[in-house]
N, C-alpha and C. Protein backbone atom coordinates (compact mmCIF):
# COMPACT_ATOMS: atom_id res chain seq x y z
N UNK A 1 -0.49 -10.28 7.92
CA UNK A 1 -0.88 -11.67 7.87
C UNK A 1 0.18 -12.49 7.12
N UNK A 2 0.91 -11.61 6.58
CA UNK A 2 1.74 -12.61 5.59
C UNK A 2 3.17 -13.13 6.32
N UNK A 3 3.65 -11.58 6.51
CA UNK A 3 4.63 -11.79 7.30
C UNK A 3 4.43 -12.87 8.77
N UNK A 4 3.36 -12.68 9.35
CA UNK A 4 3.25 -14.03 10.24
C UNK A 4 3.34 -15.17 9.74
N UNK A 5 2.54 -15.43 8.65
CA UNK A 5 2.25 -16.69 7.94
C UNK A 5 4.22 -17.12 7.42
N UNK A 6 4.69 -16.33 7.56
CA UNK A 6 6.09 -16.37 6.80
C UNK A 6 7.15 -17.28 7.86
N UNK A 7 7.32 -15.89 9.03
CA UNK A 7 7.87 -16.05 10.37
C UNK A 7 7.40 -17.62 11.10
N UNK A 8 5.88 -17.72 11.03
CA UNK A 8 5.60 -19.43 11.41
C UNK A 8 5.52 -20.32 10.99
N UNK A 9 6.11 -20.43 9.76
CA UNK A 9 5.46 -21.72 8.25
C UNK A 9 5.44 -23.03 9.22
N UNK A 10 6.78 -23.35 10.14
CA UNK A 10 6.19 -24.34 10.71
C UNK A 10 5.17 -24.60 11.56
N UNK A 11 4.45 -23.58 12.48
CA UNK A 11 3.36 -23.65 13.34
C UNK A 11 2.24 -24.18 12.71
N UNK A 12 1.76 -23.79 11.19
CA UNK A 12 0.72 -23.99 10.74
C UNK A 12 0.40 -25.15 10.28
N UNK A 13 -0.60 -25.93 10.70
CA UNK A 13 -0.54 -27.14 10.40
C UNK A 13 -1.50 -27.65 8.88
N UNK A 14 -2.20 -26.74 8.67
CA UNK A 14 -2.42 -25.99 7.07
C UNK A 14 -2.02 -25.32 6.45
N UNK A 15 -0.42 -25.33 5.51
CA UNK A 15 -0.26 -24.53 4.99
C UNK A 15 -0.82 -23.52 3.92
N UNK A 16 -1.68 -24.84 2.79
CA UNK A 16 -2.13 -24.10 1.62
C UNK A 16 -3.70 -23.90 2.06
N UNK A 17 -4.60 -24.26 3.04
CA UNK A 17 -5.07 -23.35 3.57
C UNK A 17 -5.20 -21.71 4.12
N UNK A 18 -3.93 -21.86 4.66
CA UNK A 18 -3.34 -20.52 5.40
C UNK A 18 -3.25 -19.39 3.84
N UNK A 19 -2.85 -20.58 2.88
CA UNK A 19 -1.64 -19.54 1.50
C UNK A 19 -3.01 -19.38 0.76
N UNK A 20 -4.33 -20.17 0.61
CA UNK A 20 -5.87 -19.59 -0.22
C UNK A 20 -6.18 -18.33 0.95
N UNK A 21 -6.14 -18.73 2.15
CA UNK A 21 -6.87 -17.60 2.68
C UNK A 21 -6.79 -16.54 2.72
N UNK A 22 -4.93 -16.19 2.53
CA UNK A 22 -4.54 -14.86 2.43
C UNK A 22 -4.36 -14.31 1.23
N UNK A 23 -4.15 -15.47 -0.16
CA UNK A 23 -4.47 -15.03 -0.94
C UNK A 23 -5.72 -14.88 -1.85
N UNK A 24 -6.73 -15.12 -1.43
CA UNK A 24 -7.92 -14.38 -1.46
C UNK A 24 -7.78 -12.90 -0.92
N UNK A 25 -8.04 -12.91 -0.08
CA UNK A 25 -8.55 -11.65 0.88
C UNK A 25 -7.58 -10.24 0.01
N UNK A 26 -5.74 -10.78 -0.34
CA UNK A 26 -5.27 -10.24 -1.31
C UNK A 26 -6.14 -9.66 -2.39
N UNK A 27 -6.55 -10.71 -3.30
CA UNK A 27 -6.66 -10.96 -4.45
C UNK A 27 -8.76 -9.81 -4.14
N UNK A 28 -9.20 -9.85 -3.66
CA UNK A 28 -10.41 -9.04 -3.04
C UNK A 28 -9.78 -7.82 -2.80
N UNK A 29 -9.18 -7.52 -2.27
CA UNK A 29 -8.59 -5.85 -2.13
C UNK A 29 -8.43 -5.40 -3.03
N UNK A 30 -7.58 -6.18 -3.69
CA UNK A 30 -6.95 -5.37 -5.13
C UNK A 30 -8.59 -5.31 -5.71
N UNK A 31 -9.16 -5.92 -6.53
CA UNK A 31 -10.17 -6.51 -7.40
C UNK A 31 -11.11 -4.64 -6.68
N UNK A 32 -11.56 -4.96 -5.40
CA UNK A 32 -12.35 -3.82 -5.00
C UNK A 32 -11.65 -2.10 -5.22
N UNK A 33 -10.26 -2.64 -5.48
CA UNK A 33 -9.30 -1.11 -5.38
C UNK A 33 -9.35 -0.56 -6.79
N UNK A 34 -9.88 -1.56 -7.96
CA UNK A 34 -9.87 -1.10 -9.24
C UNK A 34 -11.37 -0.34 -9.53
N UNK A 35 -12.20 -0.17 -8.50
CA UNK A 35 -13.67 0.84 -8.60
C UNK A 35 -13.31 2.18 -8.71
N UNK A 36 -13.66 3.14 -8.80
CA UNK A 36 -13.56 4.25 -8.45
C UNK A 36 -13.63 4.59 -7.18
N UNK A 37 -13.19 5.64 -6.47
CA UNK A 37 -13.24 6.16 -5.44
C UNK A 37 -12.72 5.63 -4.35
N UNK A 38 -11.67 4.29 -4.20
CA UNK A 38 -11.29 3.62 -3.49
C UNK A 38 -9.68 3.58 -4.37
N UNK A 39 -9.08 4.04 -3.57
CA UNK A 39 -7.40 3.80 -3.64
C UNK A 39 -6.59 3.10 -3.48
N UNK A 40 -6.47 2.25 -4.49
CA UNK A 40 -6.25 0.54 -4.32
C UNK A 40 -4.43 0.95 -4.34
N UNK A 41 -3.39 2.05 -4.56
CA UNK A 41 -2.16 2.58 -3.82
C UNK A 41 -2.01 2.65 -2.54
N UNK A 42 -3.31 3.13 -1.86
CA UNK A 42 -3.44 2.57 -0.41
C UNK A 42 -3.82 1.43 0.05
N UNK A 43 -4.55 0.95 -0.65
CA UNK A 43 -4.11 -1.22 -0.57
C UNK A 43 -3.19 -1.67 -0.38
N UNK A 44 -1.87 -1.22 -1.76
CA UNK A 44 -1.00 -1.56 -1.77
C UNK A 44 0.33 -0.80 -0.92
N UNK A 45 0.01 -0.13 -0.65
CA UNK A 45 0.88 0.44 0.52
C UNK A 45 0.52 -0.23 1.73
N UNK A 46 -1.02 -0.09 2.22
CA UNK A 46 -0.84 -0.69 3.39
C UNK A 46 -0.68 -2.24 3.96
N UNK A 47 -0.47 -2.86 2.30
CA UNK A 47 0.04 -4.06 2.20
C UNK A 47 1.64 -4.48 2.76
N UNK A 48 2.13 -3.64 1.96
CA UNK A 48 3.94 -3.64 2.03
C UNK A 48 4.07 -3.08 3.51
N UNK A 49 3.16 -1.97 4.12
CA UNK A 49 3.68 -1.39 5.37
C UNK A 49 3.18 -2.32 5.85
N UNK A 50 1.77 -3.34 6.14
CA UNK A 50 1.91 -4.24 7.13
C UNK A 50 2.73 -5.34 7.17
N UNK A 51 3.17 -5.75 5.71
CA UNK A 51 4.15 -6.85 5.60
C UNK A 51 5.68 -6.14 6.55
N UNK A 52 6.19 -5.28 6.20
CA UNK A 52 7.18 -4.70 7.29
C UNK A 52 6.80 -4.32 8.54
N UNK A 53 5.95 -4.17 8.96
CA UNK A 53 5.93 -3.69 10.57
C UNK A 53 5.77 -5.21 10.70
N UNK A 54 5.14 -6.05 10.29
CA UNK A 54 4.59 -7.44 10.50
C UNK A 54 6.13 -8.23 11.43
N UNK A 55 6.88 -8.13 10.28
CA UNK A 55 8.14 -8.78 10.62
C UNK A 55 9.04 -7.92 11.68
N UNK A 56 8.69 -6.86 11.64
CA UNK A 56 9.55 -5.76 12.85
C UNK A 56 8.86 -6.12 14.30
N UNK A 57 7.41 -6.08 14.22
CA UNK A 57 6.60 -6.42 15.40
C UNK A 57 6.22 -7.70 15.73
N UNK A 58 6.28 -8.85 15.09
CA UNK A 58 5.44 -9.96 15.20
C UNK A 58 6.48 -10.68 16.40
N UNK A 59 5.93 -11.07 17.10
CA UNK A 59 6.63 -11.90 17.86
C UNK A 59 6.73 -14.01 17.51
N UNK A 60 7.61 -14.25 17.34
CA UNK A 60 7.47 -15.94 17.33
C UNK A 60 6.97 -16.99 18.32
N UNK A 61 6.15 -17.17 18.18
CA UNK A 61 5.51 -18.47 19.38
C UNK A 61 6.37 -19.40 19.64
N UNK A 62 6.47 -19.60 20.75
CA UNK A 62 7.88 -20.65 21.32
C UNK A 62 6.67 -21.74 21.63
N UNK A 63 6.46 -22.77 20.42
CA UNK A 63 6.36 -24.25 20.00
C UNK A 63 7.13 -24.82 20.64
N UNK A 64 7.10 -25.83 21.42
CA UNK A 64 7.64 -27.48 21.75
C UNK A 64 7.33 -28.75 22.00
N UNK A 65 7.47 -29.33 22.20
CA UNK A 65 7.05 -31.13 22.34
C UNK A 65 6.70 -31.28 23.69
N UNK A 66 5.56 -31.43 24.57
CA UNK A 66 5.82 -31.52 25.91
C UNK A 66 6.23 -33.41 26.15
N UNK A 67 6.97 -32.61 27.41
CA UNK A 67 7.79 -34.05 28.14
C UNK A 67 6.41 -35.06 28.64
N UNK A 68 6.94 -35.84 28.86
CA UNK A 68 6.06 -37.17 29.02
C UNK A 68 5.86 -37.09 30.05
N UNK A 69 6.84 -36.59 31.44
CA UNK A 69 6.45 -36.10 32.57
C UNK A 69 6.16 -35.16 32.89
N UNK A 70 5.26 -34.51 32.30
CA UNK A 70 4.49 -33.22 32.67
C UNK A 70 3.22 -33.06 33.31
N UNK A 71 3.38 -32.60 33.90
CA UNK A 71 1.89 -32.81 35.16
C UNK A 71 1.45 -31.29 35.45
N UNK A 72 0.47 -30.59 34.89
CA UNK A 72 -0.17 -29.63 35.01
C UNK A 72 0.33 -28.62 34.63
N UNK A 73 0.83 -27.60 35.71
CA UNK A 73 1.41 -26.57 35.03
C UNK A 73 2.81 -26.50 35.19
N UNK A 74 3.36 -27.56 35.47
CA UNK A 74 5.26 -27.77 36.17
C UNK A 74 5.17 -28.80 35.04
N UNK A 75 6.99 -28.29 34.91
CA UNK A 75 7.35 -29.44 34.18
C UNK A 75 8.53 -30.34 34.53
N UNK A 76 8.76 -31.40 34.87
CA UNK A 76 9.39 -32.31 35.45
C UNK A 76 10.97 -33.53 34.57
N UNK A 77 11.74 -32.98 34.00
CA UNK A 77 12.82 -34.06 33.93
C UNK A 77 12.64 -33.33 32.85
N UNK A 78 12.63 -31.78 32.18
CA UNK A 78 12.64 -31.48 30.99
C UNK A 78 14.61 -30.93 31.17
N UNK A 79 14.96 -31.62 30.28
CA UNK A 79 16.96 -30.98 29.70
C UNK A 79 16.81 -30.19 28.61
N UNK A 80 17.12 -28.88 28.86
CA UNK A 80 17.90 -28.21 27.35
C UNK A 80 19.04 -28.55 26.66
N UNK A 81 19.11 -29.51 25.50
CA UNK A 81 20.26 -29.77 24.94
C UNK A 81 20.81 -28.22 24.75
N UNK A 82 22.36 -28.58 24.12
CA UNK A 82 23.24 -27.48 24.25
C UNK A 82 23.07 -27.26 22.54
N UNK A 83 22.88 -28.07 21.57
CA UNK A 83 22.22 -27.62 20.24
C UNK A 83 21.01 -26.80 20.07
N UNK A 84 20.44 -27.12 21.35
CA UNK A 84 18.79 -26.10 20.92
C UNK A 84 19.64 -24.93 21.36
N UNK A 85 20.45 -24.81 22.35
CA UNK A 85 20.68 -23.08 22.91
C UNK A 85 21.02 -23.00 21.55
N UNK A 86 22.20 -23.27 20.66
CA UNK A 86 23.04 -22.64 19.65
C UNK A 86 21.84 -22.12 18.47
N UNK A 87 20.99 -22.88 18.73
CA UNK A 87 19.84 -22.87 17.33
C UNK A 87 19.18 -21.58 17.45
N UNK A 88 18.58 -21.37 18.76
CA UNK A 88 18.12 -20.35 19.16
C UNK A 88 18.58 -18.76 19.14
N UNK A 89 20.06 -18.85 19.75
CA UNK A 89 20.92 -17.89 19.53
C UNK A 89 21.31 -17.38 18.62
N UNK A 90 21.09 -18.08 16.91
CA UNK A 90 21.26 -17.84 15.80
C UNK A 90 19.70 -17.61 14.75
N UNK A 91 18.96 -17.91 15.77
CA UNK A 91 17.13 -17.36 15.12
C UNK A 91 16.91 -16.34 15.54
N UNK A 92 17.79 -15.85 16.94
CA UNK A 92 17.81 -14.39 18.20
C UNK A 92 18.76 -13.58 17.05
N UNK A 93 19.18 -13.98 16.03
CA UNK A 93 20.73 -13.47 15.32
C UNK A 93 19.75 -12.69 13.93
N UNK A 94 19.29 -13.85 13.25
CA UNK A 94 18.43 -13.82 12.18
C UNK A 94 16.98 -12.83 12.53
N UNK A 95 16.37 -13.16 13.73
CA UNK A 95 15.39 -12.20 14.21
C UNK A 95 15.69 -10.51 14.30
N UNK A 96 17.23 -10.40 14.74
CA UNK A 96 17.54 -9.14 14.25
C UNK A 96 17.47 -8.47 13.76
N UNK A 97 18.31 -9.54 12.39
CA UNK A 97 18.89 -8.95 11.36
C UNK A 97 17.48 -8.77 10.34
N UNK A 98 16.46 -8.94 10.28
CA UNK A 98 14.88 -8.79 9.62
C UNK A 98 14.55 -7.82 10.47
N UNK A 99 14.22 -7.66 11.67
CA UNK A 99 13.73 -6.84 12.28
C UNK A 99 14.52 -5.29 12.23
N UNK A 100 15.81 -4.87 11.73
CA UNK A 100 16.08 -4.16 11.48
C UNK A 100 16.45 -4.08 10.15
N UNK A 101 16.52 -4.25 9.08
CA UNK A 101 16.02 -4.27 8.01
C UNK A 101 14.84 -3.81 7.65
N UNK A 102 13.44 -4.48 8.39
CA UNK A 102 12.13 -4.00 8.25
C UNK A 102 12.01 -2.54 8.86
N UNK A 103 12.52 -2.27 9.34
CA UNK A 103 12.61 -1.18 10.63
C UNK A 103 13.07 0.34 9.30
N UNK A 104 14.60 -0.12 8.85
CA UNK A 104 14.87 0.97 8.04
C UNK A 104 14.44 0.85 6.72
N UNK A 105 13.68 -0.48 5.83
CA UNK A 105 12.80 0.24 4.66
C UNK A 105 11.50 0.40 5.38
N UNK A 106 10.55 0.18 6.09
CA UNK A 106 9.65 1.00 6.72
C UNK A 106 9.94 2.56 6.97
N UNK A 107 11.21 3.36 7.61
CA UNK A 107 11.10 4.36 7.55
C UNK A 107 11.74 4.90 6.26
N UNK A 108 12.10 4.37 5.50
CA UNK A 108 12.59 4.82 3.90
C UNK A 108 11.12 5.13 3.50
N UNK A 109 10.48 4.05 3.07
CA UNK A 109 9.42 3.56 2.25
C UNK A 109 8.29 5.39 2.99
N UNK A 110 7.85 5.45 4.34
CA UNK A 110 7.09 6.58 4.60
C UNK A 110 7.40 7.92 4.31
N UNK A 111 9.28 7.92 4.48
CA UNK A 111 9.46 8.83 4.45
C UNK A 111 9.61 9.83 3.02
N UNK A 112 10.03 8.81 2.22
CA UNK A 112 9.45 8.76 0.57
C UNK A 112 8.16 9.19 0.31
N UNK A 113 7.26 8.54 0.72
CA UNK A 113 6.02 8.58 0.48
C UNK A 113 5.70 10.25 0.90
N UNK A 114 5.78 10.45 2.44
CA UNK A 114 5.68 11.69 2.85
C UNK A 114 6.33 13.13 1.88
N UNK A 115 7.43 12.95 1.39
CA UNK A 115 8.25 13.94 1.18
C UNK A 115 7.63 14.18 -0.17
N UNK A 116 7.25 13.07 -1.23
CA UNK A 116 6.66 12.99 -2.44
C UNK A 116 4.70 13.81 -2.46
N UNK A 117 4.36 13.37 -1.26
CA UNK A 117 2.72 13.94 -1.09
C UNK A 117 3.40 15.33 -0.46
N UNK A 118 4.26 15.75 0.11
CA UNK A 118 4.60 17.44 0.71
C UNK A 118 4.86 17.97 -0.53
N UNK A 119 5.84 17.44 -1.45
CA UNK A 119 6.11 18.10 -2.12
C UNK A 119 5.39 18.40 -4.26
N UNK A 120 3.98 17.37 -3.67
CA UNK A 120 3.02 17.70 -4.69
C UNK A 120 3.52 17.02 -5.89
N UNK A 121 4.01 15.57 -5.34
CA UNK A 121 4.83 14.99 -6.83
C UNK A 121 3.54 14.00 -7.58
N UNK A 122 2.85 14.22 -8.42
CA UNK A 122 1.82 13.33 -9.23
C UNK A 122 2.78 11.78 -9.76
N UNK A 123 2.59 10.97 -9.55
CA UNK A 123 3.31 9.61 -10.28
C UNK A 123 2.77 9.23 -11.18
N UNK A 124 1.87 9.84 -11.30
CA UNK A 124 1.11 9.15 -12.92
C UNK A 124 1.34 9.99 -14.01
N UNK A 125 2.34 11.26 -13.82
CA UNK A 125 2.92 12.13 -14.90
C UNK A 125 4.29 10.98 -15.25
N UNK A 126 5.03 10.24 -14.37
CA UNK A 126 5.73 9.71 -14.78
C UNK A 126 5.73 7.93 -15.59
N UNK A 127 4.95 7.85 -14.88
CA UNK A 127 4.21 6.53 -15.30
C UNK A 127 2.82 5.95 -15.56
N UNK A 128 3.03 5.78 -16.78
CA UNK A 128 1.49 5.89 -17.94
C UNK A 128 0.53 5.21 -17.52
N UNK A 129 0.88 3.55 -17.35
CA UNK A 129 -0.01 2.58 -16.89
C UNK A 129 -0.48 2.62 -15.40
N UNK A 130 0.16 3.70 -14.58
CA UNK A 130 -0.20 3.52 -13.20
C UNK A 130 -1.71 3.46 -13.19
N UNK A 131 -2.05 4.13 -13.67
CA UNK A 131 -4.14 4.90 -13.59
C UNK A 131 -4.61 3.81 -13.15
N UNK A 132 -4.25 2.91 -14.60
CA UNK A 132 -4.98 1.43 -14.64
C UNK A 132 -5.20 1.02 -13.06
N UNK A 133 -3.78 0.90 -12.53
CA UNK A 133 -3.94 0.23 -11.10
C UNK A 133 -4.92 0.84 -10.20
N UNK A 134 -5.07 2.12 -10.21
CA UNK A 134 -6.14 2.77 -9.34
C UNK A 134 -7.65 2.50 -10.01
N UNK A 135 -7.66 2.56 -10.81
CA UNK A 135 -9.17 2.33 -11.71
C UNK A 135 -9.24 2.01 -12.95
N UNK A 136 -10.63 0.89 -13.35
CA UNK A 136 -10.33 0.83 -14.84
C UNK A 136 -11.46 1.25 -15.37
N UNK A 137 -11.49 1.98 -16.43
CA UNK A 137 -12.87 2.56 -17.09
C UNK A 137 -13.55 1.39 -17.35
N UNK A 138 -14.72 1.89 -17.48
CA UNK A 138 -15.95 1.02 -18.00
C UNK A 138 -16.95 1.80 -17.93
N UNK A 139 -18.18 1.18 -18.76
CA UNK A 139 -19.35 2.44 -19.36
C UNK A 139 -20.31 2.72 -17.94
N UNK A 140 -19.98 1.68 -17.20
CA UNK A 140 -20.44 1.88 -15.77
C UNK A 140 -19.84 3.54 -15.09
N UNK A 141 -18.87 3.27 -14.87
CA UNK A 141 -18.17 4.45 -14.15
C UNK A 141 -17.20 5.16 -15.12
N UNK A 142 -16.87 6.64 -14.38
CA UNK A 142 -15.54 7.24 -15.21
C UNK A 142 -14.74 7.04 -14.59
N UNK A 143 -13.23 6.94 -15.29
CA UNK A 143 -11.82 7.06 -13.69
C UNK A 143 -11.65 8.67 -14.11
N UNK A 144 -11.62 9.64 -14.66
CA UNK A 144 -11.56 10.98 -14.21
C UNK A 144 -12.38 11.93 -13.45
N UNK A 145 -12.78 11.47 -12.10
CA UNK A 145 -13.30 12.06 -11.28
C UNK A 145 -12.34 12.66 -10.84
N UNK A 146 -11.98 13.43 -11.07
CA UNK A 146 -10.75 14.77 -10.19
C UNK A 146 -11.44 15.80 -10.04
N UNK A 147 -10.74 16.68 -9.77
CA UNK A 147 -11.54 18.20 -9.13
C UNK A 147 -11.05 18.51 -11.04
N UNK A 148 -12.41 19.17 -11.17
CA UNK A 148 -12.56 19.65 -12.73
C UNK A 148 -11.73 21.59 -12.14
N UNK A 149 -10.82 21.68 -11.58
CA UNK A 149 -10.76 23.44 -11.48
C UNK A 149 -9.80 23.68 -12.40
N UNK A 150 -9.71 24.80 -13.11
CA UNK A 150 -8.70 25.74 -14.21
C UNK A 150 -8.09 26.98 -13.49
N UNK A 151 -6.92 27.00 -13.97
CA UNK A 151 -6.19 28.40 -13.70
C UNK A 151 -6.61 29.17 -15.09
N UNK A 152 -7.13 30.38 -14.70
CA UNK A 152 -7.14 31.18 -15.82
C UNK A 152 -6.56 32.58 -15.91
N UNK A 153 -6.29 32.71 -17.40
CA UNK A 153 -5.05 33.67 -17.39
C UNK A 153 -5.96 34.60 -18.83
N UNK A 154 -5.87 35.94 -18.18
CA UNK A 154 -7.20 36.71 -19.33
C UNK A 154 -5.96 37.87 -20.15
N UNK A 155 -5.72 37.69 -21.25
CA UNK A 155 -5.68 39.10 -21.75
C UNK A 155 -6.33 39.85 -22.45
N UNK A 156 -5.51 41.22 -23.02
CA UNK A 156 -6.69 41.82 -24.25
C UNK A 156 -7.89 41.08 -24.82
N UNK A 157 -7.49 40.26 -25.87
CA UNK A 157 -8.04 39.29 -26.55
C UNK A 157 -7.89 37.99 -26.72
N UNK A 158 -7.86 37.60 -25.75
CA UNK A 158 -7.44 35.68 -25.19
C UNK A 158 -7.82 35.25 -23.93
N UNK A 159 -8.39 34.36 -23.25
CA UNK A 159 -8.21 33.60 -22.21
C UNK A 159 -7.50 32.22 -22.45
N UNK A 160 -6.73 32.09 -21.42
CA UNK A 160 -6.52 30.59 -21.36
C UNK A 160 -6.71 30.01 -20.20
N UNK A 161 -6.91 28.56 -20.33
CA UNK A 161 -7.55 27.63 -19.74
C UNK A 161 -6.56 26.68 -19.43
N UNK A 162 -6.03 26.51 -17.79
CA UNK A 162 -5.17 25.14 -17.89
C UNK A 162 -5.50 24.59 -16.60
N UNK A 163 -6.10 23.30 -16.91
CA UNK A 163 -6.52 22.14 -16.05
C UNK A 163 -5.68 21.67 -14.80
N UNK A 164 -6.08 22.35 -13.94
CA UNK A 164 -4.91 21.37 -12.64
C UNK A 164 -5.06 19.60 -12.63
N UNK A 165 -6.20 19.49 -12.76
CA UNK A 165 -6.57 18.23 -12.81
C UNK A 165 -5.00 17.33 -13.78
N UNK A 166 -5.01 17.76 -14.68
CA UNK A 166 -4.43 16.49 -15.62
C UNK A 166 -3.50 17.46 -16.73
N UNK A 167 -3.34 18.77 -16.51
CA UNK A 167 -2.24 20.16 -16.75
C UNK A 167 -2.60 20.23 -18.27
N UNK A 168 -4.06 19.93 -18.77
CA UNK A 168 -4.13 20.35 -20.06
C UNK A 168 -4.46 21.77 -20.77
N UNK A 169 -3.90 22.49 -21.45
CA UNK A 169 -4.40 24.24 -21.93
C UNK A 169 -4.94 24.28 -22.83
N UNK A 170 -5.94 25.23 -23.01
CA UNK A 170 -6.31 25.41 -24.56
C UNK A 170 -6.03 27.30 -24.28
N UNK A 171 -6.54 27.59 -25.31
CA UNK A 171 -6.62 29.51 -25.59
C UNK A 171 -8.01 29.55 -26.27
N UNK A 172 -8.65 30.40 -25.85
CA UNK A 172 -9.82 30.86 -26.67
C UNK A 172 -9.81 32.36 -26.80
N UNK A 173 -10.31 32.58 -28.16
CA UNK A 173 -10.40 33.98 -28.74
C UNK A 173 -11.16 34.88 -27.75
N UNK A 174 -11.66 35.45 -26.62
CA UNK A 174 -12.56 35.64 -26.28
C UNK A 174 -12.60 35.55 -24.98
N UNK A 175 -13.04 37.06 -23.79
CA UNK A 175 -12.39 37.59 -23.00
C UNK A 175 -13.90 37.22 -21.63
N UNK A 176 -14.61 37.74 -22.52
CA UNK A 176 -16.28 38.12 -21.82
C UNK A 176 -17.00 36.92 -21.39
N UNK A 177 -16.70 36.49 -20.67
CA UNK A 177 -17.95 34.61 -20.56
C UNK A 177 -18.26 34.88 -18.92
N UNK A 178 -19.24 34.49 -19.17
CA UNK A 178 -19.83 34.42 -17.46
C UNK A 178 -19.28 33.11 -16.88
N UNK A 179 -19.60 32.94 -15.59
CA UNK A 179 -18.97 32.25 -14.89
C UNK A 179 -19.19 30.70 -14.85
N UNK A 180 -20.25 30.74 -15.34
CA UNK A 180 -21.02 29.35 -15.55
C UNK A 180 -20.57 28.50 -16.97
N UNK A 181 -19.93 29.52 -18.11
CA UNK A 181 -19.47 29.00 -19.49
C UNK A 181 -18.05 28.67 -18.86
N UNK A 182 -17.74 29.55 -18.11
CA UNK A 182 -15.90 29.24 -17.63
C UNK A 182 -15.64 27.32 -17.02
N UNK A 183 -16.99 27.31 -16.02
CA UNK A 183 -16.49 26.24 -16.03
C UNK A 183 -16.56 24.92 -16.88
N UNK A 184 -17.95 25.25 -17.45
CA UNK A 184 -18.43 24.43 -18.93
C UNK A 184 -16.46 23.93 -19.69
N UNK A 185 -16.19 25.27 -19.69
CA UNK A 185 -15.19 24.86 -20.71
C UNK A 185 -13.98 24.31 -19.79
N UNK A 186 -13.97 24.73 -18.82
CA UNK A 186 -13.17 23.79 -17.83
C UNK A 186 -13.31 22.26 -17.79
N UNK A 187 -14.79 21.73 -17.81
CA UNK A 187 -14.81 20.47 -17.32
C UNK A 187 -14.63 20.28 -19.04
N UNK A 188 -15.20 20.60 -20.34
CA UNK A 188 -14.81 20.19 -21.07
C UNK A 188 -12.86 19.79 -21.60
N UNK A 189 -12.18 21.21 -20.81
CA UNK A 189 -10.32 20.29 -21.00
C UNK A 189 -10.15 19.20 -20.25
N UNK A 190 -10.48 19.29 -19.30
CA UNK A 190 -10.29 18.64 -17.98
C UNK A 190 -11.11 17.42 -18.31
């Protein structure tokens, strides 16, 4: 929507109409992406990917003034000045040069994305405040709904406990626990 709204600024004969409407509907995505269980990274991804395919795919509406002698569906004593060809030929120039642009960070941007989810990369080990963007606590809801599971590692006289969820360990003295304390103490690292 944006990228259209971009590509036609002149078609619209409401602009800041056009600019509340989309930024609402924005401003609602995000707002709903900060709940739990809704992936407001996939908001924002499928924000940026529709803003690039937008401009790769959108086609421009060919707007004009009709002639004064126009009678139905023919049009009669219409001239192409030789300035509109040049104008055109250089929006055919500019239409390109966006459309391939959008074309190769669209396949950057997925292919990133892809290679990072194949290869099991967490982004919120690297960056602290990300969470926030996906969810914000409140006494309403938790944001650590993850899978509560532990790798556990038993010896002689030790188990340890380390959280896939969020990679936290502890060690406990103590070998013998049934299966039901294992995970007790799981969801308690985790």
């Amino acid at each position: 929507m944006l990228s259209g709204l971009i590509r036609n600024w002149n078609v619209y004969s409401s602009k800041c109409a056009a600019l509340a409407t989309l930024f609402t509907v924005m401003v609602m995505n995000f707002l709903l992406g900060l709940l739990p269980y809704i992936d407001n990274f996939a908001n924002i991804g499928a924000f940026v990917s529709g803003l690039l395919l937008g401009f790769m795919l959108l086609l421009t509406p060919q707007v004009r003034q009709m002639s004064k002698n126009k009678s139905g569906l023919f049009e009669y004593g219409v001239n192409r000045a030789k300035s509109s060809i040049k104008v055109e030929q250089k929006m055919g120039l500019d239409r390109l040069i966006l459309r391939s642009t959008s074309l190769v960070l669209f396949v950057l941007l997925l292919s990133g994305c892809l290679v990072a989810v194949f290869l099991g990369i967490d982004v919120n080990q690297y960056c602290g405040w990300c969470r926030f963007i996906d969810c914000i606590p409140s006494k309403r809801w938790s944001c650590n709904d993850g899978p509560k599971t532990c790798e556990i590692m038993k010896s002689s006289s030790e188990m340890t406990l380390t959280c896939l969820y969020n990679g936290n360990t502890r060690v406990f003295p103590f070998t013998n626990v049934s299966q039901a304390r294992m995970n007790d103490l799981c969801a308690m690292i985790c």
